[in-house]
PDB file of N, CA and C in Angstrom:
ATOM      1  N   UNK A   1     -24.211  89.531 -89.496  1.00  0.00           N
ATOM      2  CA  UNK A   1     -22.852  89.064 -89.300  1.00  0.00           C
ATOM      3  C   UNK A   1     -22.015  90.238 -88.797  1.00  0.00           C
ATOM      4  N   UNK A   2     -20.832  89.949 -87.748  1.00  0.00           N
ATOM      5  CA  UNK A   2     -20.344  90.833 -87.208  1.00  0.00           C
ATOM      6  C   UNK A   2     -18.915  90.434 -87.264  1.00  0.00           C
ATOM      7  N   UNK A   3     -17.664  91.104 -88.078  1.00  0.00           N
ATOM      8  CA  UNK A   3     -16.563  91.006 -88.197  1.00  0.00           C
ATOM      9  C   UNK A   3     -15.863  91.785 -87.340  1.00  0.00           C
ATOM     10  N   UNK A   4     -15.589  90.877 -86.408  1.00  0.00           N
ATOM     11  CA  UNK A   4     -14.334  91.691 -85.330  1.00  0.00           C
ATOM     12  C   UNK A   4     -12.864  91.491 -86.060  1.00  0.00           C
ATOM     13  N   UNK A   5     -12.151  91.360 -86.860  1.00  0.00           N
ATOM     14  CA  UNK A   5     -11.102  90.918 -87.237  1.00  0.00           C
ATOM     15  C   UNK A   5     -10.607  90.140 -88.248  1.00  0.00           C
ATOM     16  N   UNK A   6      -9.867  90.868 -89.304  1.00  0.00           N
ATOM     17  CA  UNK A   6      -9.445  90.065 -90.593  1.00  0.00           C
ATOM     18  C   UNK A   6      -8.088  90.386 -90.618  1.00  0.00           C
ATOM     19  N   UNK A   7      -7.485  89.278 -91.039  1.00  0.00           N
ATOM     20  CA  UNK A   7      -5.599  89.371 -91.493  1.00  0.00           C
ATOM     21  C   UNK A   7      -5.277  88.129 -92.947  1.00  0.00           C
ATOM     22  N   UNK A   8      -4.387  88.748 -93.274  1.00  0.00           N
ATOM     23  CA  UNK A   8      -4.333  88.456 -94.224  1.00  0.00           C
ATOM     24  C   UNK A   8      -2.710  87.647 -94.274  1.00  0.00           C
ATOM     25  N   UNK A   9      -3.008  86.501 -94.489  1.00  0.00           N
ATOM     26  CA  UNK A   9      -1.429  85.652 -94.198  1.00  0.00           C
ATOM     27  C   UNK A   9      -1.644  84.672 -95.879  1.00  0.00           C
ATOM     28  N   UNK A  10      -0.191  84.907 -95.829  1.00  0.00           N
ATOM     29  CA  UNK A  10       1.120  83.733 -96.783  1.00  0.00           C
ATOM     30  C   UNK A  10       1.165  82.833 -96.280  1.00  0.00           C
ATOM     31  N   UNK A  11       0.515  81.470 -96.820  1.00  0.00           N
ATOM     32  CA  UNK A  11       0.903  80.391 -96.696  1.00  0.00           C
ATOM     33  C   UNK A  11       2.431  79.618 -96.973  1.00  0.00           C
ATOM     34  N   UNK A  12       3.106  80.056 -96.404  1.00  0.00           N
ATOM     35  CA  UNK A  12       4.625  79.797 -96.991  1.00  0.00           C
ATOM     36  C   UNK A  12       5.069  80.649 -97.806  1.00  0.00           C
ATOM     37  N   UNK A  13       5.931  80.158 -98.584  1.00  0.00           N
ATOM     38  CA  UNK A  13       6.571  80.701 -99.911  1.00  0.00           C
ATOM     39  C   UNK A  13       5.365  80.642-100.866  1.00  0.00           C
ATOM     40  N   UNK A  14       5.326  79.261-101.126  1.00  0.00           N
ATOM     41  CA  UNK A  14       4.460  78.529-102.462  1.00  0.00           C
ATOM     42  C   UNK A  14       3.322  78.634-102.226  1.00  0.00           C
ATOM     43  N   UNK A  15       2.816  78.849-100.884  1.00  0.00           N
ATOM     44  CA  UNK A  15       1.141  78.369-100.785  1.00  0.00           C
ATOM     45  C   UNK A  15      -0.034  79.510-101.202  1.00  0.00           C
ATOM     46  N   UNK A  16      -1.092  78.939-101.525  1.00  0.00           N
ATOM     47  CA  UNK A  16      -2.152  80.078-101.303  1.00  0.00           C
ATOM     48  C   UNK A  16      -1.842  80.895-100.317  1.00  0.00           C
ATOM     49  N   UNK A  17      -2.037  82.802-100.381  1.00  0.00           N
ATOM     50  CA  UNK A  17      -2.489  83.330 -99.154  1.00  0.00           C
ATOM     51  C   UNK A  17      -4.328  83.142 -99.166  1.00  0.00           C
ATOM     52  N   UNK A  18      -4.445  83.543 -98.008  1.00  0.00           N
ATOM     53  CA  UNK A  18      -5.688  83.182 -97.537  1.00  0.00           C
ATOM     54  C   UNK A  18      -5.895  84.772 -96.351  1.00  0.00           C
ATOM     55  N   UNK A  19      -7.741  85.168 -96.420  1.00  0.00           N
ATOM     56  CA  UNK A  19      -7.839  86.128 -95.129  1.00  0.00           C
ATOM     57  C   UNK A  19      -8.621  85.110 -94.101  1.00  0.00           C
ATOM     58  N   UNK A  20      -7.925  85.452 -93.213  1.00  0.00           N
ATOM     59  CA  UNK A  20      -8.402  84.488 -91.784  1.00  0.00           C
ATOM     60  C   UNK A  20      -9.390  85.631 -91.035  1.00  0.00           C
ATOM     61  N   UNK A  21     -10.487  85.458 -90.465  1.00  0.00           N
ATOM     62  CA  UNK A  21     -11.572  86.300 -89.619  1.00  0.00           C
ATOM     63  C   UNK A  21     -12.271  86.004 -88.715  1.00  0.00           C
ATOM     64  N   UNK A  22     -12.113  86.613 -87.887  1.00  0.00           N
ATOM     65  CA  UNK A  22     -12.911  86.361 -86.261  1.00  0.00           C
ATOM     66  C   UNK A  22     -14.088  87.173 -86.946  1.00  0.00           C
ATOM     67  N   UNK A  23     -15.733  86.332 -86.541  1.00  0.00           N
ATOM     68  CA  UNK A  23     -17.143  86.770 -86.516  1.00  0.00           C
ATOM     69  C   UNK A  23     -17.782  86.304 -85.745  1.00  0.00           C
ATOM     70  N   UNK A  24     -19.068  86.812 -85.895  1.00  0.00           N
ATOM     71  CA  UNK A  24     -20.241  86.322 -84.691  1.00  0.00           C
ATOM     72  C   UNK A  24     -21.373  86.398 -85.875  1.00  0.00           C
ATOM     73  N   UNK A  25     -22.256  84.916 -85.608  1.00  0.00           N
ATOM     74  CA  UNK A  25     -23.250  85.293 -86.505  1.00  0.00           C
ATOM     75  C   UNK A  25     -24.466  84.654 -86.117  1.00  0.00           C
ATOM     76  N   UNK A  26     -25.515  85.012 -86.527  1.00  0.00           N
ATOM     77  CA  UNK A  26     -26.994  84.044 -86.397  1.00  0.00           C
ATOM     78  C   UNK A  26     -27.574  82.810 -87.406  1.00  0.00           C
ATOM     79  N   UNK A  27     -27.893  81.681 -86.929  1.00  0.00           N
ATOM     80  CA  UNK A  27     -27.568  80.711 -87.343  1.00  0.00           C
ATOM     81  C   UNK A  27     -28.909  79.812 -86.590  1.00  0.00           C
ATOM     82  N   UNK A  28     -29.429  79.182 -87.108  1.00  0.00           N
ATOM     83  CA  UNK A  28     -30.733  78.393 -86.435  1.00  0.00           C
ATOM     84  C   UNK A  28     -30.979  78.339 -85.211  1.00  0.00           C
ATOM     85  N   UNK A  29     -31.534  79.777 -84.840  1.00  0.00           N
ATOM     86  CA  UNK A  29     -32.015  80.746 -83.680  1.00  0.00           C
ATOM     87  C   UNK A  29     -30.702  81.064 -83.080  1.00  0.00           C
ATOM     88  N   UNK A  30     -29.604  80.661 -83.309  1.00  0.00           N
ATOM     89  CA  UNK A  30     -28.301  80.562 -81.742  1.00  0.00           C
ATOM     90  C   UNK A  30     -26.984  81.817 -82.578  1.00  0.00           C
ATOM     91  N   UNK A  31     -26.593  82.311 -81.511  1.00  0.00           N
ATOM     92  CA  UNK A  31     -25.412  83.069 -82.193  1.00  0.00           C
ATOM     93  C   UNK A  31     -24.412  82.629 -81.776  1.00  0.00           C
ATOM     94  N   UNK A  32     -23.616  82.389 -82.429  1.00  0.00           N
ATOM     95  CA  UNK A  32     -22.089  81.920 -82.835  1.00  0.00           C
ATOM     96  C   UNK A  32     -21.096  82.559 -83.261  1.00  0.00           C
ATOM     97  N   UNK A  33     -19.847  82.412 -82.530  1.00  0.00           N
ATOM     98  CA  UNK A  33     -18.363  83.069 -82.572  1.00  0.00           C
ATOM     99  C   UNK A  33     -17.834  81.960 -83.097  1.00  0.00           C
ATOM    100  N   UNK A  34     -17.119  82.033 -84.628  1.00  0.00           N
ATOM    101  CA  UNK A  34     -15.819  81.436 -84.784  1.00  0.00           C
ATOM    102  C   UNK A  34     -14.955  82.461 -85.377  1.00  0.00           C
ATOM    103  N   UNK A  35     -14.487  81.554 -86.380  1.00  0.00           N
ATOM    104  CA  UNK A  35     -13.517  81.888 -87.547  1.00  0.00           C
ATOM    105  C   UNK A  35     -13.937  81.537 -88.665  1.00  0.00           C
ATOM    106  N   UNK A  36     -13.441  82.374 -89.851  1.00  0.00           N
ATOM    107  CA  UNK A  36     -13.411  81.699 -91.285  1.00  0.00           C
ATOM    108  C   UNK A  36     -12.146  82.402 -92.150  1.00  0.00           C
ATOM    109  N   UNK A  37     -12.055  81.471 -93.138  1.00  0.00           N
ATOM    110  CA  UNK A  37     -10.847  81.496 -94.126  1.00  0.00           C
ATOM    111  C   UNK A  37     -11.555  81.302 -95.837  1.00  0.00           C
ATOM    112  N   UNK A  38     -10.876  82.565 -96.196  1.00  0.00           N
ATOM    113  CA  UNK A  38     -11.377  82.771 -97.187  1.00  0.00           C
ATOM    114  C   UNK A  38     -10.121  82.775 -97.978  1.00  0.00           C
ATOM    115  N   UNK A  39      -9.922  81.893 -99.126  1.00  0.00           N
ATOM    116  CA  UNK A  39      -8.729  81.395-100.221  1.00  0.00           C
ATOM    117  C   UNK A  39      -9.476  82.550-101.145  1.00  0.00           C
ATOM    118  N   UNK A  40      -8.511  82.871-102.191  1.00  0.00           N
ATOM    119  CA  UNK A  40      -8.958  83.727-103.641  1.00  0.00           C
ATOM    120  C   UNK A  40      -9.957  82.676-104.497  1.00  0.00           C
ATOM    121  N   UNK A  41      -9.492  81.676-104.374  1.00  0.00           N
ATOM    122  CA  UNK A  41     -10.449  80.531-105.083  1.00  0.00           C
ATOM    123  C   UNK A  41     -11.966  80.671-104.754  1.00  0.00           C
ATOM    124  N   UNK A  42     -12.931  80.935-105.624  1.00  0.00           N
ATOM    125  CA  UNK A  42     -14.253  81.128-105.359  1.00  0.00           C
ATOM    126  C   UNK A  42     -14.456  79.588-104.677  1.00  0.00           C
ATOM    127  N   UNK A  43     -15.363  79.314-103.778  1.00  0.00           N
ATOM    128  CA  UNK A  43     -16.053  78.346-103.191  1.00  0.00           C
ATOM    129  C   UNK A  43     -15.191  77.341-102.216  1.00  0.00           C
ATOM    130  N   UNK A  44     -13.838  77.982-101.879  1.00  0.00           N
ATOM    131  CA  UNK A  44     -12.211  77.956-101.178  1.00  0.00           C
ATOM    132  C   UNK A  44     -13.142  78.844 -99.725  1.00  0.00           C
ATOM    133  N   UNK A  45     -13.788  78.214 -99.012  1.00  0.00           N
ATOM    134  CA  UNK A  45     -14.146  78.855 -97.856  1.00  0.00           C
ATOM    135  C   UNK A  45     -14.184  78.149 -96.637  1.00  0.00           C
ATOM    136  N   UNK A  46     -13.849  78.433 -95.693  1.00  0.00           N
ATOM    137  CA  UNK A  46     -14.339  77.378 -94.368  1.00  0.00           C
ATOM    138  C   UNK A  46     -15.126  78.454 -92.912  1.00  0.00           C
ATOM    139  N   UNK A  47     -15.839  77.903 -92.783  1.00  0.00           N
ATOM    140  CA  UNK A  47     -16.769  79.011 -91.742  1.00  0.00           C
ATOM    141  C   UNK A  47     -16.270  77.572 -90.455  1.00  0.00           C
ATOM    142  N   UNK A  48     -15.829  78.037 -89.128  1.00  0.00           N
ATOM    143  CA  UNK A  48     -15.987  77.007 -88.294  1.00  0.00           C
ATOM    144  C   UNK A  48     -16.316  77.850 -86.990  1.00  0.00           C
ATOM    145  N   UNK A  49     -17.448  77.682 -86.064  1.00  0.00           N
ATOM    146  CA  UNK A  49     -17.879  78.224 -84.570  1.00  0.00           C
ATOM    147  C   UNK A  49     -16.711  77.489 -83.297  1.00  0.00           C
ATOM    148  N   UNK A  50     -16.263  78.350 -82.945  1.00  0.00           N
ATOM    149  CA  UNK A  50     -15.916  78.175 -81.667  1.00  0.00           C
ATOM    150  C   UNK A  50     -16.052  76.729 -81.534  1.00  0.00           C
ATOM    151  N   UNK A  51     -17.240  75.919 -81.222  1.00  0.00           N
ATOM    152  CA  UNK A  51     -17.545  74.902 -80.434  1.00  0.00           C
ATOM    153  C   UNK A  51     -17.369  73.694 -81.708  1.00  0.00           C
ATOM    154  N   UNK A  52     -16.485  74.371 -82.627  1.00  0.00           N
ATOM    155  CA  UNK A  52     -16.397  72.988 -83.385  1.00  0.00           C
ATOM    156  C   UNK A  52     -17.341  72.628 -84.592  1.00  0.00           C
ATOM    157  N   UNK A  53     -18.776  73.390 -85.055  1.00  0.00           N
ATOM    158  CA  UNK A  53     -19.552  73.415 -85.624  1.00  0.00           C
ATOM    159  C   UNK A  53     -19.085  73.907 -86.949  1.00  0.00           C
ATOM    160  N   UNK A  54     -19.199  73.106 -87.800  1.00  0.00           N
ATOM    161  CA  UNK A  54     -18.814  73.803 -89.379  1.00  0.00           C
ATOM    162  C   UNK A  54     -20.163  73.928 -89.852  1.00  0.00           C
ATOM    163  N   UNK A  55     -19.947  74.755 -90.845  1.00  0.00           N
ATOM    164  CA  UNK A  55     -21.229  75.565 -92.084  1.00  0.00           C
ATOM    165  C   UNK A  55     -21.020  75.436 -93.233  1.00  0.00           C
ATOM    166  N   UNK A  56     -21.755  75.733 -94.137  1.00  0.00           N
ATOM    167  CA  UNK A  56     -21.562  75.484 -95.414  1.00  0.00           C
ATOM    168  C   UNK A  56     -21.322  77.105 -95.943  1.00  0.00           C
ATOM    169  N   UNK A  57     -20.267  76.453 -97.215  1.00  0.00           N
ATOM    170  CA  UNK A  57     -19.448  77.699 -97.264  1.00  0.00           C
ATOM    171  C   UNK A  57     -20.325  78.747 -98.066  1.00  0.00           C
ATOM    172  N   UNK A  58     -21.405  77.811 -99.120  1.00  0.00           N
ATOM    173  CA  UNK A  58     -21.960  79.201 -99.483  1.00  0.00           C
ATOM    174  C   UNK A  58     -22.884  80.273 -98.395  1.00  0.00           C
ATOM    175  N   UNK A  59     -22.985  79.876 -97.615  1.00  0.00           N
ATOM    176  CA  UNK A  59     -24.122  80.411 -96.883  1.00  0.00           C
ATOM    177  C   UNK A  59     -23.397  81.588 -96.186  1.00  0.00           C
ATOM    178  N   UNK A  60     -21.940  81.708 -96.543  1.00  0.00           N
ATOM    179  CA  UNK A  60     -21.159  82.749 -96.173  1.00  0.00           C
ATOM    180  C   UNK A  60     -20.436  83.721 -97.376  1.00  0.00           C
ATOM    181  N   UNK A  61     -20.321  82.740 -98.386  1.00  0.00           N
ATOM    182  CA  UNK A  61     -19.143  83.205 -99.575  1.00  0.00           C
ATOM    183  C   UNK A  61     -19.653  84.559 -99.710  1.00  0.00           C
ATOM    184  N   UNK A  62     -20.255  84.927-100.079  1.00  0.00           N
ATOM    185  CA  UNK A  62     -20.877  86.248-101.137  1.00  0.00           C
ATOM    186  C   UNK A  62     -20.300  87.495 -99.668  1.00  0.00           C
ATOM    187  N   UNK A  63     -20.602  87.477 -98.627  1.00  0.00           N
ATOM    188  CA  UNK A  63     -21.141  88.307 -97.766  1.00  0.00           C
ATOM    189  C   UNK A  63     -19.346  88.056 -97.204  1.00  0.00           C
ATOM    190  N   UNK A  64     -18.620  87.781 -97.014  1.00  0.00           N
ATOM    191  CA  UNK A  64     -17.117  87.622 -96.636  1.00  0.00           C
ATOM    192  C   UNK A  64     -16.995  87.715 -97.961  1.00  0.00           C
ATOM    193  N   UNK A  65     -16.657  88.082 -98.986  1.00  0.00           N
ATOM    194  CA  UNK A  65     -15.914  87.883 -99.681  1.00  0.00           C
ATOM    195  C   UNK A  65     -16.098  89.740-100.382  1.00  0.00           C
ATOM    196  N   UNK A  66     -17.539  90.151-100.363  1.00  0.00           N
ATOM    197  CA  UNK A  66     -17.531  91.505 -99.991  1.00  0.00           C
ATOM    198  C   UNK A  66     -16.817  91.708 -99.264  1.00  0.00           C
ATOM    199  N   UNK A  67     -16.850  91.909 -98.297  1.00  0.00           N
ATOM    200  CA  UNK A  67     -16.079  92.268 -96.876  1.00  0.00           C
ATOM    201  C   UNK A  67     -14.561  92.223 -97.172  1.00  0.00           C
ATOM    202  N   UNK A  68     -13.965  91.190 -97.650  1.00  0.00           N
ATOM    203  CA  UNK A  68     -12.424  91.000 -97.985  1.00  0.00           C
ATOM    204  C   UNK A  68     -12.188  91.946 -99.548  1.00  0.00           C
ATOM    205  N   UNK A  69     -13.278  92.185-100.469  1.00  0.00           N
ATOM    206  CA  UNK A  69     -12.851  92.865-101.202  1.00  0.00           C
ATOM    207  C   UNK A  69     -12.816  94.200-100.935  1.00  0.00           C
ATOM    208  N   UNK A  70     -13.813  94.512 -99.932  1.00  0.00           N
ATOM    209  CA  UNK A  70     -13.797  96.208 -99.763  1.00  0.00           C
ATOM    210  C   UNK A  70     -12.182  96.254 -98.967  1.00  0.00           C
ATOM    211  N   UNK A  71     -12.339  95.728 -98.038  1.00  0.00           N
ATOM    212  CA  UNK A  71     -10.614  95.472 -97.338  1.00  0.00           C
ATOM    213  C   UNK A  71      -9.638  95.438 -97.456  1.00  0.00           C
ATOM    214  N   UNK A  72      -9.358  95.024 -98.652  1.00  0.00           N
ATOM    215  CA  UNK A  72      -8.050  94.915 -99.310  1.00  0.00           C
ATOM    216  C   UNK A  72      -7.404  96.049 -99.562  1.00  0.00           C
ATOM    217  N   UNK A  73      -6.073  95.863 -98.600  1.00  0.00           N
ATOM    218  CA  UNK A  73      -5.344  96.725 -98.786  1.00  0.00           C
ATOM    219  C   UNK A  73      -5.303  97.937 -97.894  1.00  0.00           C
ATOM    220  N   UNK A  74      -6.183  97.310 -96.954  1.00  0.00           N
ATOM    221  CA  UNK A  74      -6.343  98.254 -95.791  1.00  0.00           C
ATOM    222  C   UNK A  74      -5.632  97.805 -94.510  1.00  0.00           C
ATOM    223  N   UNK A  75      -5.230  98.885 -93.754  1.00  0.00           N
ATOM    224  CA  UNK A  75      -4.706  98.215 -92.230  1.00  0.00           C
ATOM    225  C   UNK A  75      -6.005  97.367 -91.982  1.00  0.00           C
ATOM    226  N   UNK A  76      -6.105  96.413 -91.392  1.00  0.00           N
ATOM    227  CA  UNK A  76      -7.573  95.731 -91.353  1.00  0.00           C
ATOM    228  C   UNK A  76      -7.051  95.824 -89.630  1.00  0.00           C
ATOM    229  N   UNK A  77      -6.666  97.101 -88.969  1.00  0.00           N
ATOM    230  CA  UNK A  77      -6.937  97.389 -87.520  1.00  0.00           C
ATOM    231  C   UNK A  77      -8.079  98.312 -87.457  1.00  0.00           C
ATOM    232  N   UNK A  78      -9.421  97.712 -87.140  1.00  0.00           N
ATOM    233  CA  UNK A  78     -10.849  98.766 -87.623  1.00  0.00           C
ATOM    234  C   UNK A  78     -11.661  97.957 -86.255  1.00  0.00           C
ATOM    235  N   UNK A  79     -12.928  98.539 -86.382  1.00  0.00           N
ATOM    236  CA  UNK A  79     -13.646  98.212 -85.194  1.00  0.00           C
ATOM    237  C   UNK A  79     -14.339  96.968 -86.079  1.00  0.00           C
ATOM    238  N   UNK A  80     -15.585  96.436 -84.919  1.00  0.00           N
ATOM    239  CA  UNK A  80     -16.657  95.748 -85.804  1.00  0.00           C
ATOM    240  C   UNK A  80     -17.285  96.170 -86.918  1.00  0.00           C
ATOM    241  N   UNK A  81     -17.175  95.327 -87.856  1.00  0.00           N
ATOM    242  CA  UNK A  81     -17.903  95.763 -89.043  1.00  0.00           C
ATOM    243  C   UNK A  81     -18.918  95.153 -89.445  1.00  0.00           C
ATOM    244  N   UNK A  82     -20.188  95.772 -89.622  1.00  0.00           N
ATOM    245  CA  UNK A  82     -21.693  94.996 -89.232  1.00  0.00           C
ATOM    246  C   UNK A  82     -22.491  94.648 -90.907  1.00  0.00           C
ATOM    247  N   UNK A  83     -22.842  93.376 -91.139  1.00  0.00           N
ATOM    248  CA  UNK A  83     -23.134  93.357 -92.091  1.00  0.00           C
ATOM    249  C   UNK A  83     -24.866  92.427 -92.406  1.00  0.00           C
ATOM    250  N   UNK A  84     -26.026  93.447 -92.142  1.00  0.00           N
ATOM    251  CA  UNK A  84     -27.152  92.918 -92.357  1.00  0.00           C
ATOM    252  C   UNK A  84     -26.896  92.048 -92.872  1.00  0.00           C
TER     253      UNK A  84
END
């Protein structure tokens, strides 16, 4: 998995914040660019590809959610961050 980009937004006043992330990943032989959103709520995940293709969230949680904890609290202006 390859994280080009994480930010971290307020849902409103009241709402969950959430980190939003541009990746690229490998996936039944094919590599794929979307996004995902990661809520504080464990199993609060959405992985979606570019072309519209959703995933299941555990198959991401553990491995983004590292990633957002090492992060926190960082300018998250960084290069790709590569994660066997």
């Amino acid at each position: 998995m390859i994280i080009q980009s994480c930010r971290y937004h307020r849902n409103g006043v009241a709402g969950a914040g959430f980190y939003a992330l541009r990746l690229t990943w490998k996936a039944d032989r094919r590599t794929y660019s979307g996004s995902a959103i990661v809520f504080d709520e464990i199993g609060h995940v959405a992985v979606v590809a570019d072309d519209g293709t959703g995933f299941r969230c555990e198959d991401f949680e553990d491995e983004l959610r590292t990633f957002v904890d090492s992060a926190a609290g960082q300018d998250m202006a960084f290069g790709d961050w590569v994660q066997a």
